[in-house]
Protein backbone atom coordinates (compact mmCIF):
# COMPACT_ATOMS: atom_id res chain seq x y z
CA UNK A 1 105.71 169.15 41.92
CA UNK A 2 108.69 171.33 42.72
CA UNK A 3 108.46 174.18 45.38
CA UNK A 4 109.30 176.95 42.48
CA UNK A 5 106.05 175.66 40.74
CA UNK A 6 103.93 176.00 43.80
CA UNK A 7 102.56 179.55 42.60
CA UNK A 8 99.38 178.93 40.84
CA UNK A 9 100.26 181.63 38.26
CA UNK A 10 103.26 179.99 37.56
CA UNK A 11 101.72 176.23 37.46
CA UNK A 12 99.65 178.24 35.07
CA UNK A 13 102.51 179.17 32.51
CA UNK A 14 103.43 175.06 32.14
CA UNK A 15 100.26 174.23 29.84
CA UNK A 16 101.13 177.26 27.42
CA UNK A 17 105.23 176.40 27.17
CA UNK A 18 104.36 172.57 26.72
CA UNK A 19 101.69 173.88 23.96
CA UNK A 20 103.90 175.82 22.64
CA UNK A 21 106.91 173.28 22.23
CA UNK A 22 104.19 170.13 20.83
CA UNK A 23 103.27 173.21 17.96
CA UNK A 24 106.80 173.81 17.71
CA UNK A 25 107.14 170.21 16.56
CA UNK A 26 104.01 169.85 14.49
CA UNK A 27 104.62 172.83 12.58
CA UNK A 28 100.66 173.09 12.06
CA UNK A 29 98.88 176.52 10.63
CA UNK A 30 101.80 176.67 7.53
CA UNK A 31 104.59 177.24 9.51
CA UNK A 32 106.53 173.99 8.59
CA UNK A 33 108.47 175.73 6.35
CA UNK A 34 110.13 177.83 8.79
CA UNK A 35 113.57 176.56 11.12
CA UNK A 36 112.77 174.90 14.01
CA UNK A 37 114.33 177.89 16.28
CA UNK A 38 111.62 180.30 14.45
CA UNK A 39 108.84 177.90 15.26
CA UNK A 40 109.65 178.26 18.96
CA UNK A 41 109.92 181.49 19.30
CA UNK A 42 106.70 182.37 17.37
CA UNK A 43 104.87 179.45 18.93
CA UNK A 44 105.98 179.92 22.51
CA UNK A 45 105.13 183.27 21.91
CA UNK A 46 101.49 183.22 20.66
CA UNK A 47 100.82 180.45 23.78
CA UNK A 48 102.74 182.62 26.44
CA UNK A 49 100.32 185.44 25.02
CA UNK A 50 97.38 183.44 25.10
CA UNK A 51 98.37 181.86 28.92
CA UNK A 52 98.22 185.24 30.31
CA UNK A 53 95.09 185.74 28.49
CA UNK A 54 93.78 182.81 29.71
CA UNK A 55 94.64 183.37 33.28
CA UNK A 56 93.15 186.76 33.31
CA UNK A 57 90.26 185.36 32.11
CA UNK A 58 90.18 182.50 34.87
CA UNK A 59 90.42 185.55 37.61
CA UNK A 60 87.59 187.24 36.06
CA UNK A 61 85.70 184.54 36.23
CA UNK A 62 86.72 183.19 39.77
CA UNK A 63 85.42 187.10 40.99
CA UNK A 64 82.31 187.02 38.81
CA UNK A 65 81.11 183.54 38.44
CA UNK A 66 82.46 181.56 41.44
CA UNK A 67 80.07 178.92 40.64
CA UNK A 68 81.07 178.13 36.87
CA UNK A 69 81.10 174.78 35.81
CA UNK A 70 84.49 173.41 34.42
CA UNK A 71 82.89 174.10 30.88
CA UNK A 72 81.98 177.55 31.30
CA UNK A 73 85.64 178.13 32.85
CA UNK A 74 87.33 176.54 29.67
CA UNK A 75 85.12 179.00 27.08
CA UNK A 76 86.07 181.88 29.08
CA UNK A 77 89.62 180.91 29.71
CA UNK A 78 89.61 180.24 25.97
CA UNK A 79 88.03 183.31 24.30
CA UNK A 80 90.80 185.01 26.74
CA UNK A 81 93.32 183.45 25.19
CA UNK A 82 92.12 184.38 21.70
CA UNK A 83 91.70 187.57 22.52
CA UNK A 84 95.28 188.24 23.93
CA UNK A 85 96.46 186.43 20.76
CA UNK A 86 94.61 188.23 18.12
CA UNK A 87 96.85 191.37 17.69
CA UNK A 88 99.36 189.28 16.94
CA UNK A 89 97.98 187.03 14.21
CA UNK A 90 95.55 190.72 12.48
CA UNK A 91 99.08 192.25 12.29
CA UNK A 92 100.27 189.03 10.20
CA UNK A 93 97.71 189.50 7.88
CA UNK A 94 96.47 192.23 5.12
CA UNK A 95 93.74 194.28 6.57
CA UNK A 96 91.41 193.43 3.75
CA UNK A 97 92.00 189.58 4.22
CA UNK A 98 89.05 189.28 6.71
CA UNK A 99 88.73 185.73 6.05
CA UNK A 100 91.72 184.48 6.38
CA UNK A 101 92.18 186.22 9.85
CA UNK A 102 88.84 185.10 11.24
CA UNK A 103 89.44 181.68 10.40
CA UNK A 104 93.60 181.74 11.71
CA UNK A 105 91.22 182.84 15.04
CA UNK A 106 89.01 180.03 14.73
CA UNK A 107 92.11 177.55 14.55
CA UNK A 108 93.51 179.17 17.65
CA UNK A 109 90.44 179.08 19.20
CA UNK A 110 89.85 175.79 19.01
CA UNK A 111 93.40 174.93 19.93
CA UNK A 112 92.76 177.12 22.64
CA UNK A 113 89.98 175.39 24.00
CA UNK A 114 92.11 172.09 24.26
CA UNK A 115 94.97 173.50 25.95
CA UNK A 116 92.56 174.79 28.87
CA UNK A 117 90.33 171.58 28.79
CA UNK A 118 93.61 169.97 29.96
CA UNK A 119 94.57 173.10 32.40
CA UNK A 120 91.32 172.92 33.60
CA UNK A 121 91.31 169.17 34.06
CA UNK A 122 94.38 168.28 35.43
CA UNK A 123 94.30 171.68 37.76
CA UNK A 124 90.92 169.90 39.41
CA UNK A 125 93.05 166.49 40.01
CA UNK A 126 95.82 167.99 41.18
CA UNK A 127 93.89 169.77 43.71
CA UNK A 128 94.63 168.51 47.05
CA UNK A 129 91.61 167.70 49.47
CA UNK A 130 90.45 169.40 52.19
CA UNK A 131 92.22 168.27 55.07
CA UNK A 132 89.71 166.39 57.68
CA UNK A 133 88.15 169.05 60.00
CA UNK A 134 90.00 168.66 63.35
CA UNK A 135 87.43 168.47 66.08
CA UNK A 136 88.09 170.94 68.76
CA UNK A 137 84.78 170.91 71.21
CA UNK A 138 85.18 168.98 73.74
CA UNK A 139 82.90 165.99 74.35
CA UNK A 140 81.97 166.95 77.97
CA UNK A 141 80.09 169.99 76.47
CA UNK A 142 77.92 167.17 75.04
CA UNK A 143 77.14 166.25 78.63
CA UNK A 144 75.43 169.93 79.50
CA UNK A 145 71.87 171.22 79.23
CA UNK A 146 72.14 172.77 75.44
CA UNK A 147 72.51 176.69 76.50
CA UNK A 148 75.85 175.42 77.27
CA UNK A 149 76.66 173.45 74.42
CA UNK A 150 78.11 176.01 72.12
CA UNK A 151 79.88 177.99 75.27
CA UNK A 152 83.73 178.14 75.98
CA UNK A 153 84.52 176.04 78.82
CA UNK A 154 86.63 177.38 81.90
CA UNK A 155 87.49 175.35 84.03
CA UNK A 156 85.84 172.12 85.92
CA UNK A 157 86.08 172.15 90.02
CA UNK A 158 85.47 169.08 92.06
CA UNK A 159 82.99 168.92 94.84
CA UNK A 160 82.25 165.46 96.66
CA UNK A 161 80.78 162.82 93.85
CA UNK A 162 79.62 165.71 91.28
CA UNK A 163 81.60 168.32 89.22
CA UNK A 164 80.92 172.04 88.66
CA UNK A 165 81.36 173.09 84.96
CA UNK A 166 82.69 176.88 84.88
CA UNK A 167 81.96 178.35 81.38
CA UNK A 168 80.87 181.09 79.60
CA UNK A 169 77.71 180.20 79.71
CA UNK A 170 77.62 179.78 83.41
CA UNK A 171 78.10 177.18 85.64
CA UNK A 172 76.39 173.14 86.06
CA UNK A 173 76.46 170.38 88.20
CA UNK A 174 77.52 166.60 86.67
CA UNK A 175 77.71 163.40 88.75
CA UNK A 176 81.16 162.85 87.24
CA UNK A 177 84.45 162.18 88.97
CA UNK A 178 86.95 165.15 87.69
CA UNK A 179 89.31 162.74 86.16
CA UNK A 180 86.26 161.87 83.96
CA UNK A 181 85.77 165.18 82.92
CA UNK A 182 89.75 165.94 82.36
CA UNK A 183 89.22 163.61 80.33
CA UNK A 184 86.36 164.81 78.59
CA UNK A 185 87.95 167.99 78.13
CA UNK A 186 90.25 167.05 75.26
CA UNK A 187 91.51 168.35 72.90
CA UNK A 188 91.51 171.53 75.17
CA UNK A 189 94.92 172.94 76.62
CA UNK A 190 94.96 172.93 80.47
CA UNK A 191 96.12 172.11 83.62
CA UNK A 192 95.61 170.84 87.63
CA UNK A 193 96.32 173.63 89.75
CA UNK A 194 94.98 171.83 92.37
CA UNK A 195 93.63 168.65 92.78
CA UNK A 196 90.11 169.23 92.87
CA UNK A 197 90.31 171.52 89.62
CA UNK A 198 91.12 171.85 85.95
CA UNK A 199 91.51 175.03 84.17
CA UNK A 200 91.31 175.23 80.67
CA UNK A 201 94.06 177.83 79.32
CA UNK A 202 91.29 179.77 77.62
CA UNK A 203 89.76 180.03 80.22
CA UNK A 204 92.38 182.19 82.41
CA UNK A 205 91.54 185.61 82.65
CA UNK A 206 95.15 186.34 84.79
CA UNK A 207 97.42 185.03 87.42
CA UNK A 208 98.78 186.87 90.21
CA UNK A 209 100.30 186.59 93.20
CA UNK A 210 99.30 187.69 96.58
CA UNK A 211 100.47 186.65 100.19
CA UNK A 212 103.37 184.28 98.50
CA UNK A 213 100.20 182.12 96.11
CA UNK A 214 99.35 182.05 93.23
CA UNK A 215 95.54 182.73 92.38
CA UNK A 216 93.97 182.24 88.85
CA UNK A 217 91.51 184.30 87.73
CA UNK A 218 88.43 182.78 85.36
CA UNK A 219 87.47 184.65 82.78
CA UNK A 220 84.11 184.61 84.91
CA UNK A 221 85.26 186.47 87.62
CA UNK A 222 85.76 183.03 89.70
CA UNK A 223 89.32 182.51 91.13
CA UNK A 224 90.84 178.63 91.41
CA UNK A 225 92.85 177.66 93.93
CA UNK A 226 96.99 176.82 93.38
CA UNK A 227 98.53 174.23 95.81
CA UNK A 228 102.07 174.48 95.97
CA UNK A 229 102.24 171.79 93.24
CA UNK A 230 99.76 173.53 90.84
CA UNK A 231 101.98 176.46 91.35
CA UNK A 232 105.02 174.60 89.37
CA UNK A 233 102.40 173.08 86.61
CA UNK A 234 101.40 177.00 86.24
CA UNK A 235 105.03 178.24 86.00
CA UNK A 236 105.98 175.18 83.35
CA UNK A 237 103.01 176.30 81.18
CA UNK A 238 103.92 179.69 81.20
CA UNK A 239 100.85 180.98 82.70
CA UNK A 240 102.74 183.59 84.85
């Protein structure tokens, strides 16, 4: 569909002006008799009117009853587009000619309920799907006793055959080599400063710089080291 119908009030006008021009056509309702360029005006006119209605109608009940079943939505969307409609076609009329009014309502109505059937229908195939949940937690936090589970994780330090996990849930040991755990780590953003750590981006609290080093500080408090390596990973990240 083209960008300039990507505005669901304006993909909402289509089903009215397509109405409108099929009625236009059909002449139904005793208006055969009149030109074609009257037909168009009056029908576009009365399905414009009752769009709008309708679409108020759909907003009411999106707020009210979020829950609705495609039926419900297409009475309501349809009595709102009667309703919008109906000064139009009572000013046509006598005042005294009750019938004939209630039943030029009934037509519309009805025609009503068709147009938003199809509105209604081919609004819930259009819809796209959800897109597919990107997973964010990193697998190593599968690897932790569960108070850690659902904490953000810091940073991972190496020490001898085991690892030390640095969240924000504390800290824990893993017999795991840290290239394991970098691993692990995806789809988190990070970096080596040093070869026997990993930091996780969100888990820098600051850098600075003292005695010509950089130092990162964890968001627990915990500073990492920077080798002079690190130090250029840190810069080319923007991390200072």
């Amino acid at each position: 569909m083209p960008e300039i119908f990507s505005h669901p009030a304006l993909r909402g006008l289509i089903t009215p002006i397509l109405a409108g021009l099929v009625l236009s056509i059909l002449a139904p309702f005793g208006t055969a008799g009149f030109s074609l360029s009257f037909r168009l005006v009056y029908w576009l006119g009365l399905t414009l009117a009752g769009g709008l209605g309708a679409m108020s109608a759909r907003a009411l009940c999106r707020k009210f009853l979020p829950k609705a079943s495609i039926w419900v939505r297409t009475g309501v969307q349809s009595l709102g587009a009667t309703a919008a409609v109906a000064p139009f076609v009572i000013s046509m009329f006598n005042e005294n000619n009750i019938l004939s009014i209630f039943l030029t309502l009934f037509y519309i109505w009805v025609v009503a309920i068709v147009i938003t059937s199809v509105g209604e229908l081919a609004s819930r195939n259009a819809a796209p799907e959800p897109p597919a949940a990107t997973e964010t937690r990193p697998a190593l936090l599968d690897r932790l006793p569960p108070k850690f589970r659902d904490a953000d994780l810091y940073a991972i330090s190496s020490e001898d055959h085991y690892v030390r996990i640095h969240s924000a849930a504390g800290e824990h040991m893993l017999l795991m080599r840290l290239s394991d755990a970098e691993d692990l780590a995806a789809p988190l953003s990070g970096l080596k400063p040093h070869r026997s750590w990993w930091v996780a981006e969100a888990g820098v609290d600051s850098v600075s710089k003292s005695d010509g080093k950089l130092r990162i500080t964890l968001k627990s408090g915990i500073d990492a080291p920077v080798s002079r390596e690190g130090a250029k990973r840190v810069r080319d990240a923007n991390w200072v």
